[in-house]
Protein backbone atom coordinates (compact mmCIF):
# COMPACT_ATOMS: atom_id res chain seq x y z
CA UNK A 1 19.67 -48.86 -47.46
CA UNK A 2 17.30 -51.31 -48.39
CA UNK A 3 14.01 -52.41 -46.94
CA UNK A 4 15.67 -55.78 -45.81
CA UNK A 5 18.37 -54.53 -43.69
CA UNK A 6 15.87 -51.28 -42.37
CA UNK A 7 13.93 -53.74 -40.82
CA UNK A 8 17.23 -55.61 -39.36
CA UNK A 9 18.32 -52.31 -38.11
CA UNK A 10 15.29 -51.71 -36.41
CA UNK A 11 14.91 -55.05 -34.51
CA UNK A 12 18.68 -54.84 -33.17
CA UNK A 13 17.71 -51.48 -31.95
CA UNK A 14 15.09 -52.64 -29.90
CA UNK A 15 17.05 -55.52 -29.03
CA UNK A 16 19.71 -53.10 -27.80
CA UNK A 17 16.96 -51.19 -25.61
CA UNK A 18 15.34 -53.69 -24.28
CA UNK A 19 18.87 -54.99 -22.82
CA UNK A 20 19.57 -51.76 -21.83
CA UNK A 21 16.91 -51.81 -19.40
CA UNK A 22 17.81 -54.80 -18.22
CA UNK A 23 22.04 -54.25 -17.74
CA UNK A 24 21.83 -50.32 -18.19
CA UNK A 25 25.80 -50.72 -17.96
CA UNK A 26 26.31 -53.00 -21.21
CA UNK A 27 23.76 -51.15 -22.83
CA UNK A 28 25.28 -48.06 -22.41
CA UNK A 29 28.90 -49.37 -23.38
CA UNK A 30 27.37 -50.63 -26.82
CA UNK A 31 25.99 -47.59 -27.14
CA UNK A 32 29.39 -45.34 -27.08
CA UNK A 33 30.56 -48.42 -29.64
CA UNK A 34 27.98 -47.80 -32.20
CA UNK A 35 27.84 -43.73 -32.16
CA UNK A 36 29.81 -42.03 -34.93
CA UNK A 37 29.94 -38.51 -34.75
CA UNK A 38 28.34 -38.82 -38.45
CA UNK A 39 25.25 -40.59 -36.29
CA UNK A 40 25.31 -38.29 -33.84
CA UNK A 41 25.04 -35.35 -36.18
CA UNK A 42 22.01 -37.24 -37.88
CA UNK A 43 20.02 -37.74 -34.32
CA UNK A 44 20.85 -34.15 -33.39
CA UNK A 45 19.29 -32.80 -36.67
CA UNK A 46 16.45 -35.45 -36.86
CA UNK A 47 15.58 -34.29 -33.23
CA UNK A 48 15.82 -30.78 -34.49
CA UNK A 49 13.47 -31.41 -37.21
CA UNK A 50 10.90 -33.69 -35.08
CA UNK A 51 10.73 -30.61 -32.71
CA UNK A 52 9.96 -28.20 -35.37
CA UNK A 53 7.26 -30.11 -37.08
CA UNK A 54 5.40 -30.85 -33.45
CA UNK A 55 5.46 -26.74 -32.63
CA UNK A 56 4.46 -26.05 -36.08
CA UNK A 57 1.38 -28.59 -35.67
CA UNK A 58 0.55 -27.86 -32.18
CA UNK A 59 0.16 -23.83 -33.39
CA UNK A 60 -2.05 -24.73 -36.38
C-alpha cells in the first residue's frame, strides 16, 4: 500500500469512530461489513505483538 491511500485509510477510520460514537448502531453494522477474517487475523496478531513489546519494556 502506498503512502497516499495509508493516509486515506486512516482518516476513514477515524471517520468511522467518530460516527460510531455518535450512532453506535451504524457504526457497529459497518464494522461487521468491513472485517474479513484475513483482518481479523491481522488485529488479533498485531494485538498479540503490541502486548508483548509493552511487557517486554515495562520489565526492562
Amino acid at each position: 500500500m502506498d503512502r497516499g491511500k495509508l493516509g486515506d485509510v486512516v482518516v476513514g477510520a477515524v471517520g468511522d469512530v467518530a460516527g460510531s460514537v455518535v450512532d453506535p448502531k451504524a457504526g457497529l453494522g459497518r464494522l461487521r461489513s468491513v472485517l474479513t477474517a484475513r483482518g481479523l487475523v491481522t488485529l488479533a496478531v498485531g494485538a498479540l505483538v503490541g502486548l508483548l513489546a509493552a511487557r517486554s519494556m515495562r520489565r526492562s
